[in-house]
Protein backbone atom coordinates (compact mmCIF):
# COMPACT_ATOMS: atom_id res chain seq x y z
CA UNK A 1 78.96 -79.19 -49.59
CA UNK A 2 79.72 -81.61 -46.74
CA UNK A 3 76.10 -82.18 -45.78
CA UNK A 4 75.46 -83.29 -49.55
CA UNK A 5 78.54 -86.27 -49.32
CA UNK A 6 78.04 -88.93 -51.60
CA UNK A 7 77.66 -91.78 -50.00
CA UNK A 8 78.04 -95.26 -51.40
CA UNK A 9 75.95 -98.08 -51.45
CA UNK A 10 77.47 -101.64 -50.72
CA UNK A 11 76.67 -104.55 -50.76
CA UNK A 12 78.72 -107.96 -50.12
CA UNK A 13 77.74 -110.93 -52.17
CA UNK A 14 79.45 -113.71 -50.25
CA UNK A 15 80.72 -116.31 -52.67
CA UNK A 16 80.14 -120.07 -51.60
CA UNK A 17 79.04 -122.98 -52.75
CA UNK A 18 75.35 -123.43 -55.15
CA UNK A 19 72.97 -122.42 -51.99
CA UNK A 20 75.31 -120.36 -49.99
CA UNK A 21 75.95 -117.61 -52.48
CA UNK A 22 74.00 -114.50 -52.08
CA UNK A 23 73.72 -110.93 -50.32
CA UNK A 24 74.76 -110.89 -46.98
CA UNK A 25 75.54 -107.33 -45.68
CA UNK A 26 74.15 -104.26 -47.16
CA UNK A 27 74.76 -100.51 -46.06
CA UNK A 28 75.63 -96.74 -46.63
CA UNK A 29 79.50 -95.15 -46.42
CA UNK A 30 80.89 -91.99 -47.17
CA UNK A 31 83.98 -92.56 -49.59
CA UNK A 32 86.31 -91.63 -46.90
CA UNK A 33 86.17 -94.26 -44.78
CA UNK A 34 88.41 -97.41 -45.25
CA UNK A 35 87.11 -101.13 -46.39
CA UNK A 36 88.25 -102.04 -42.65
CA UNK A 37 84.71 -100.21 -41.61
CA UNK A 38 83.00 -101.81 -44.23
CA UNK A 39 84.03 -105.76 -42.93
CA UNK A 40 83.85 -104.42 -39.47
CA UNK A 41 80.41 -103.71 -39.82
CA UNK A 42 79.48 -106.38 -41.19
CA UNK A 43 80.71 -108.98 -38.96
CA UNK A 44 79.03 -107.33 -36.08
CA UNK A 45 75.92 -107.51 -38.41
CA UNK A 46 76.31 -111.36 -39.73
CA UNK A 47 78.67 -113.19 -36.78
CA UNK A 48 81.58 -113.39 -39.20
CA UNK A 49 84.93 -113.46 -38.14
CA UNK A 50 87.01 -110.31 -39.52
CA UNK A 51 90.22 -112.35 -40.03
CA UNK A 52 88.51 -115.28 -42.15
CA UNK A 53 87.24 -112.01 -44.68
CA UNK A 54 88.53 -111.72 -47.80
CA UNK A 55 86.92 -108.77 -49.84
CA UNK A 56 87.31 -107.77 -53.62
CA UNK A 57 85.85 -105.93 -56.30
CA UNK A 58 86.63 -108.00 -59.06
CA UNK A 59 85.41 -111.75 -59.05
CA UNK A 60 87.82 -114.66 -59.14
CA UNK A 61 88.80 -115.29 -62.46
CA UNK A 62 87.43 -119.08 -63.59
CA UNK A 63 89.81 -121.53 -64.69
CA UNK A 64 90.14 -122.63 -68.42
CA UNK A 65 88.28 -125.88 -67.00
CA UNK A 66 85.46 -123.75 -66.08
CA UNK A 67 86.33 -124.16 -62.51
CA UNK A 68 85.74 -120.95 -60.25
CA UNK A 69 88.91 -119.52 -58.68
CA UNK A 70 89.57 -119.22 -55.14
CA UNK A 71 90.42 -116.34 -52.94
CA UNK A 72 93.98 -117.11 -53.54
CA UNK A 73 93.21 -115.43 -57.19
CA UNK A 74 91.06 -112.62 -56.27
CA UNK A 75 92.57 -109.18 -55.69
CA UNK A 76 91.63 -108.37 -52.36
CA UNK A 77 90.64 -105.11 -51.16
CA UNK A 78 93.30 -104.16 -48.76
CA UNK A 79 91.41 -102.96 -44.99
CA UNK A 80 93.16 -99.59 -45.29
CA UNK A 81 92.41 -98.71 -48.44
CA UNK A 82 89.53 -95.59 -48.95
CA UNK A 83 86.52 -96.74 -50.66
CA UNK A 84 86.92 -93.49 -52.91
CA UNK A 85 89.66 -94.72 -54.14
CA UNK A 86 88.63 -98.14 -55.12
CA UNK A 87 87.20 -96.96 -58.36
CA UNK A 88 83.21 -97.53 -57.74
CA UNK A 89 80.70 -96.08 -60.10
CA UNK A 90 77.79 -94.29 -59.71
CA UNK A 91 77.80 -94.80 -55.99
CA UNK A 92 77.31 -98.33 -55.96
CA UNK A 93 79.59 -100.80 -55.00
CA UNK A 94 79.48 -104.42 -55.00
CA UNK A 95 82.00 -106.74 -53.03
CA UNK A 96 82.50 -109.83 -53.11
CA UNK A 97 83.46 -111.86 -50.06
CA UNK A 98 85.25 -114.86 -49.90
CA UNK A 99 85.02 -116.12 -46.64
CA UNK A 100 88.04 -118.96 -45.57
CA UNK A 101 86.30 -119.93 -42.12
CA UNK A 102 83.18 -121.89 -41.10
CA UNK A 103 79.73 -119.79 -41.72
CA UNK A 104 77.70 -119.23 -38.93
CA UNK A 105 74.91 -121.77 -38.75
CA UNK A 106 72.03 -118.43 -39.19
CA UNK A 107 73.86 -116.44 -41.69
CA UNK A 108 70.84 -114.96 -43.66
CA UNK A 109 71.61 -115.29 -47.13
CA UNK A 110 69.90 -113.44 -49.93
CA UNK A 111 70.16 -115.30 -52.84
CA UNK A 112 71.90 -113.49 -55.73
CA UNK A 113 72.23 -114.10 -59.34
CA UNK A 114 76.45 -113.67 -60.21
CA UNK A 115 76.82 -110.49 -61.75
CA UNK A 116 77.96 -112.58 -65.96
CA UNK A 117 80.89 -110.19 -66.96
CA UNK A 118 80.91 -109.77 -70.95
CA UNK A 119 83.65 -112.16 -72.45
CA UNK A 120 86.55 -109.71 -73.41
CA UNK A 121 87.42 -110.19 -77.11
């Protein structure tokens, strides 16, 4: 029933350099509401800037140097999109923000460790 709606966990891990990557934002949504909440709430939260957000699911990919891509290679989350229908499992979801302006001086920043995808074969 209505009053039992999954909700989904997120959490942003904004990516930045060393000692500036970590948990920033955490809350509860119901799957019908679109990622726009999501980075709306969380600048109110952390003094971001909503423009200077990019979110994804997926990490940057890392360059054959070993160099971490930049937002310009990670799929972003588009604001309208539902957050039922961006494929989270069990009610968890974890995006990652890449964040083009200048971080607010007091951002609080929970350090992190980088979710290590398994090499594909």
């Amino acid at each position: 029933g209505a009053a039992t709606e999954a909700l989904l966990e997120v959490r942003v891990l904004l990516l930045g350099e060393e000692d500036s990557s970590g948990v920033i934002f955490e809350t509860l949504a119901s799957l019908d509401r679109p990622v726009r909440d999501i980075k709306r709430a969380m600048c109110r939260a952390t003094g971001l800037t909503e423009h200077h957000c990019c979110l994804s699911k997926d990490m940057p990919g890392v360059s054959p140097q070993g160099i971490r891509l930049g937002a310009d290679y990670m799929p972003e989350l588009k604001d309208e999109r539902l957050l039922g229908d961006c494929g989270f499992k069990d009610n968890k979801a974890l995006l990652f923000l890449i964040y083009v302006g200048d971080l607010p001086p007091r951002l609080d920043i929970r350090p992190q460790v980088l979710p290590t995808l398994p090499f594909s074969r």
